[in-house]
Protein backbone atom coordinates (compact mmCIF):
# COMPACT_ATOMS: atom_id res chain seq x y z
CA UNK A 1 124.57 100.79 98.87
CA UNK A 2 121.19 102.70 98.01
CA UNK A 3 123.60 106.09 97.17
CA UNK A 4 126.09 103.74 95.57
CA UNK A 5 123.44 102.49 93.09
CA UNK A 6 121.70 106.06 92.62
CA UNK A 7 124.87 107.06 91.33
CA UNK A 8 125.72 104.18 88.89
CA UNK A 9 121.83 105.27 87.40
CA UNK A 10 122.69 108.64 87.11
CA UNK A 11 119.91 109.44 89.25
CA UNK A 12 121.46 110.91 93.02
CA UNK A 13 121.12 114.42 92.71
CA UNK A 14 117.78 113.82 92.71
CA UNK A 15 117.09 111.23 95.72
CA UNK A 16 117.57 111.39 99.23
CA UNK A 17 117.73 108.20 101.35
CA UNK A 18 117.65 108.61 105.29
CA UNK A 19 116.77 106.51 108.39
CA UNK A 20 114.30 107.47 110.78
CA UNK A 21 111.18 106.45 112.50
CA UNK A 22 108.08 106.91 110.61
CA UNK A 23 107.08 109.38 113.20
CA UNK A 24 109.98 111.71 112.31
CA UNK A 25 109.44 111.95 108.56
CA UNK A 26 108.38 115.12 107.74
CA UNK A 27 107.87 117.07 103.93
CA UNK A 28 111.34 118.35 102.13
CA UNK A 29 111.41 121.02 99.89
CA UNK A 30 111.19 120.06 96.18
CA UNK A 31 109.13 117.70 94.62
CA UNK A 32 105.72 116.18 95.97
CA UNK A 33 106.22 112.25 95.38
CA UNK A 34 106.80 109.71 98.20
CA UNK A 35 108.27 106.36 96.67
CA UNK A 36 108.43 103.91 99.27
CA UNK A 37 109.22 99.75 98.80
CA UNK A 38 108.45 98.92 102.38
CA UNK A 39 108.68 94.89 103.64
CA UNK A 40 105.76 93.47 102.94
CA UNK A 41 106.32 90.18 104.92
CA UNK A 42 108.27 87.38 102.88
CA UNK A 43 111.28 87.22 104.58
CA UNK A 44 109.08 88.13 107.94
CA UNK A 45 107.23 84.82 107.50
CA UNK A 46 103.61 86.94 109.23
CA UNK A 47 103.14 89.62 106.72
CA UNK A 48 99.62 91.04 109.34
CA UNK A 49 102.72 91.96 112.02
CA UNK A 50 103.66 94.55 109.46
CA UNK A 51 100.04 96.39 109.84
CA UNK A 52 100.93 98.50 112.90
CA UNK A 53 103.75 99.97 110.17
CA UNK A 54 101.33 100.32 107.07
CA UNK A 55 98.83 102.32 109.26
CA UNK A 56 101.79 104.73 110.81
CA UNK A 57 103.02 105.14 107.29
CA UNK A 58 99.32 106.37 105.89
CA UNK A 59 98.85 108.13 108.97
CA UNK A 60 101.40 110.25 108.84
CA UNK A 61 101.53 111.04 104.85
CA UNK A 62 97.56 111.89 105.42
CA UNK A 63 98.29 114.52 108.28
CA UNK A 64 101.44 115.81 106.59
CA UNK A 65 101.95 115.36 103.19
CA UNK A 66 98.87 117.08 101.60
CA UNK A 67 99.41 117.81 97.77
CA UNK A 68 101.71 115.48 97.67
CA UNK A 69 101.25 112.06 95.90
CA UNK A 70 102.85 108.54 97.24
CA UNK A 71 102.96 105.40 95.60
CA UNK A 72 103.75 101.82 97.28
CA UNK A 73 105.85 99.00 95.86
CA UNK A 74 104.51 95.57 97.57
CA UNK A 75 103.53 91.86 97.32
CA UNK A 76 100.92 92.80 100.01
CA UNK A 77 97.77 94.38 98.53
CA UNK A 78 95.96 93.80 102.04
CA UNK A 79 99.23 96.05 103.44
CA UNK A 80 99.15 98.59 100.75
CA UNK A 81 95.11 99.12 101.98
CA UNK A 82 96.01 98.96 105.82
CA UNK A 83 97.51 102.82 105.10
CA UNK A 84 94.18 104.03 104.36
CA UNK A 85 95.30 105.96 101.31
CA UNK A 86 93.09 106.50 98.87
CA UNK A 87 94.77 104.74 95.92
CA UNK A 88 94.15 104.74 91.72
CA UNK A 89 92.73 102.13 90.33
CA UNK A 90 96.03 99.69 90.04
CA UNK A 91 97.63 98.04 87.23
CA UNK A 92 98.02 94.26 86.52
CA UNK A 93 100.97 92.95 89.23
CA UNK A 94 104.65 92.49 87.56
CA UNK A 95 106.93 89.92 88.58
CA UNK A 96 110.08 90.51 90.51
CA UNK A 97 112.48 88.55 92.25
CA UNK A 98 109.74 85.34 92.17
CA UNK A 99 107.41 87.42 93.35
CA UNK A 100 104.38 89.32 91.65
CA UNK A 101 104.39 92.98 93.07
CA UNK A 102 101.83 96.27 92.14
CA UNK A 103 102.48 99.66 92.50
CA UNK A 104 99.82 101.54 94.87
CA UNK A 105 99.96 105.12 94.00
CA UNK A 106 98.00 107.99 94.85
CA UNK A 107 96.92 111.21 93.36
CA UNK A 108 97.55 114.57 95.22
CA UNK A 109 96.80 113.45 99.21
CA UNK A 110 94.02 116.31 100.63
């Protein structure tokens, strides 16, 4: 569905989906931006089981992703700081889907 709608925007040449453990991702060539919208809990019902994940995800974009910037879509601000990242100073949340979400981004990760 994700390639299906990266198509429709006009967009797939230039996005890569895959499935993997956080443990296996590892940098591609090209670009230096990590997008990631990762669950932050409300269909979960105990958004603080979703820590372990956070802190793998920050771990491993710290140890293997320097110069490269991320950014987080979440609900979760408490999450978003679980990775450790050092993140810009954030903009006002939006709403989306009933929900008001904030985009966590960083500059270029040391």
């Amino acid at each position: 569905m994700s390639m299906a709608n990266a198509t429709r925007a006009g967009v797939e040449p230039y996005v890569t989906f895959e499935t993997a453990p956080i443990s296996a991702l590892s940098p591609p060539e090209g670009q230096k931006l990590v997008i990631c919208n990762p669950p932050y809990g409300t269909r979960l019902g105990d958004p603080r089981s979703l820590v372990p994940l956070y802190r793998a995800f920050g771990q491993v974009l710290r140890e293997r992703f320097s110069g490269w910037r991320a950014a987080f879509v979440t609900a979760a601000p408490d999450l978003a700081r679980e990775t450790g990242l050092p993140f810009l100073p954030m903009r006002a949340p939006v709403p989306h889907g009933g929900l008001r979400v904030s985009l966590f981004q960083t500059g270029p990760l040391p």
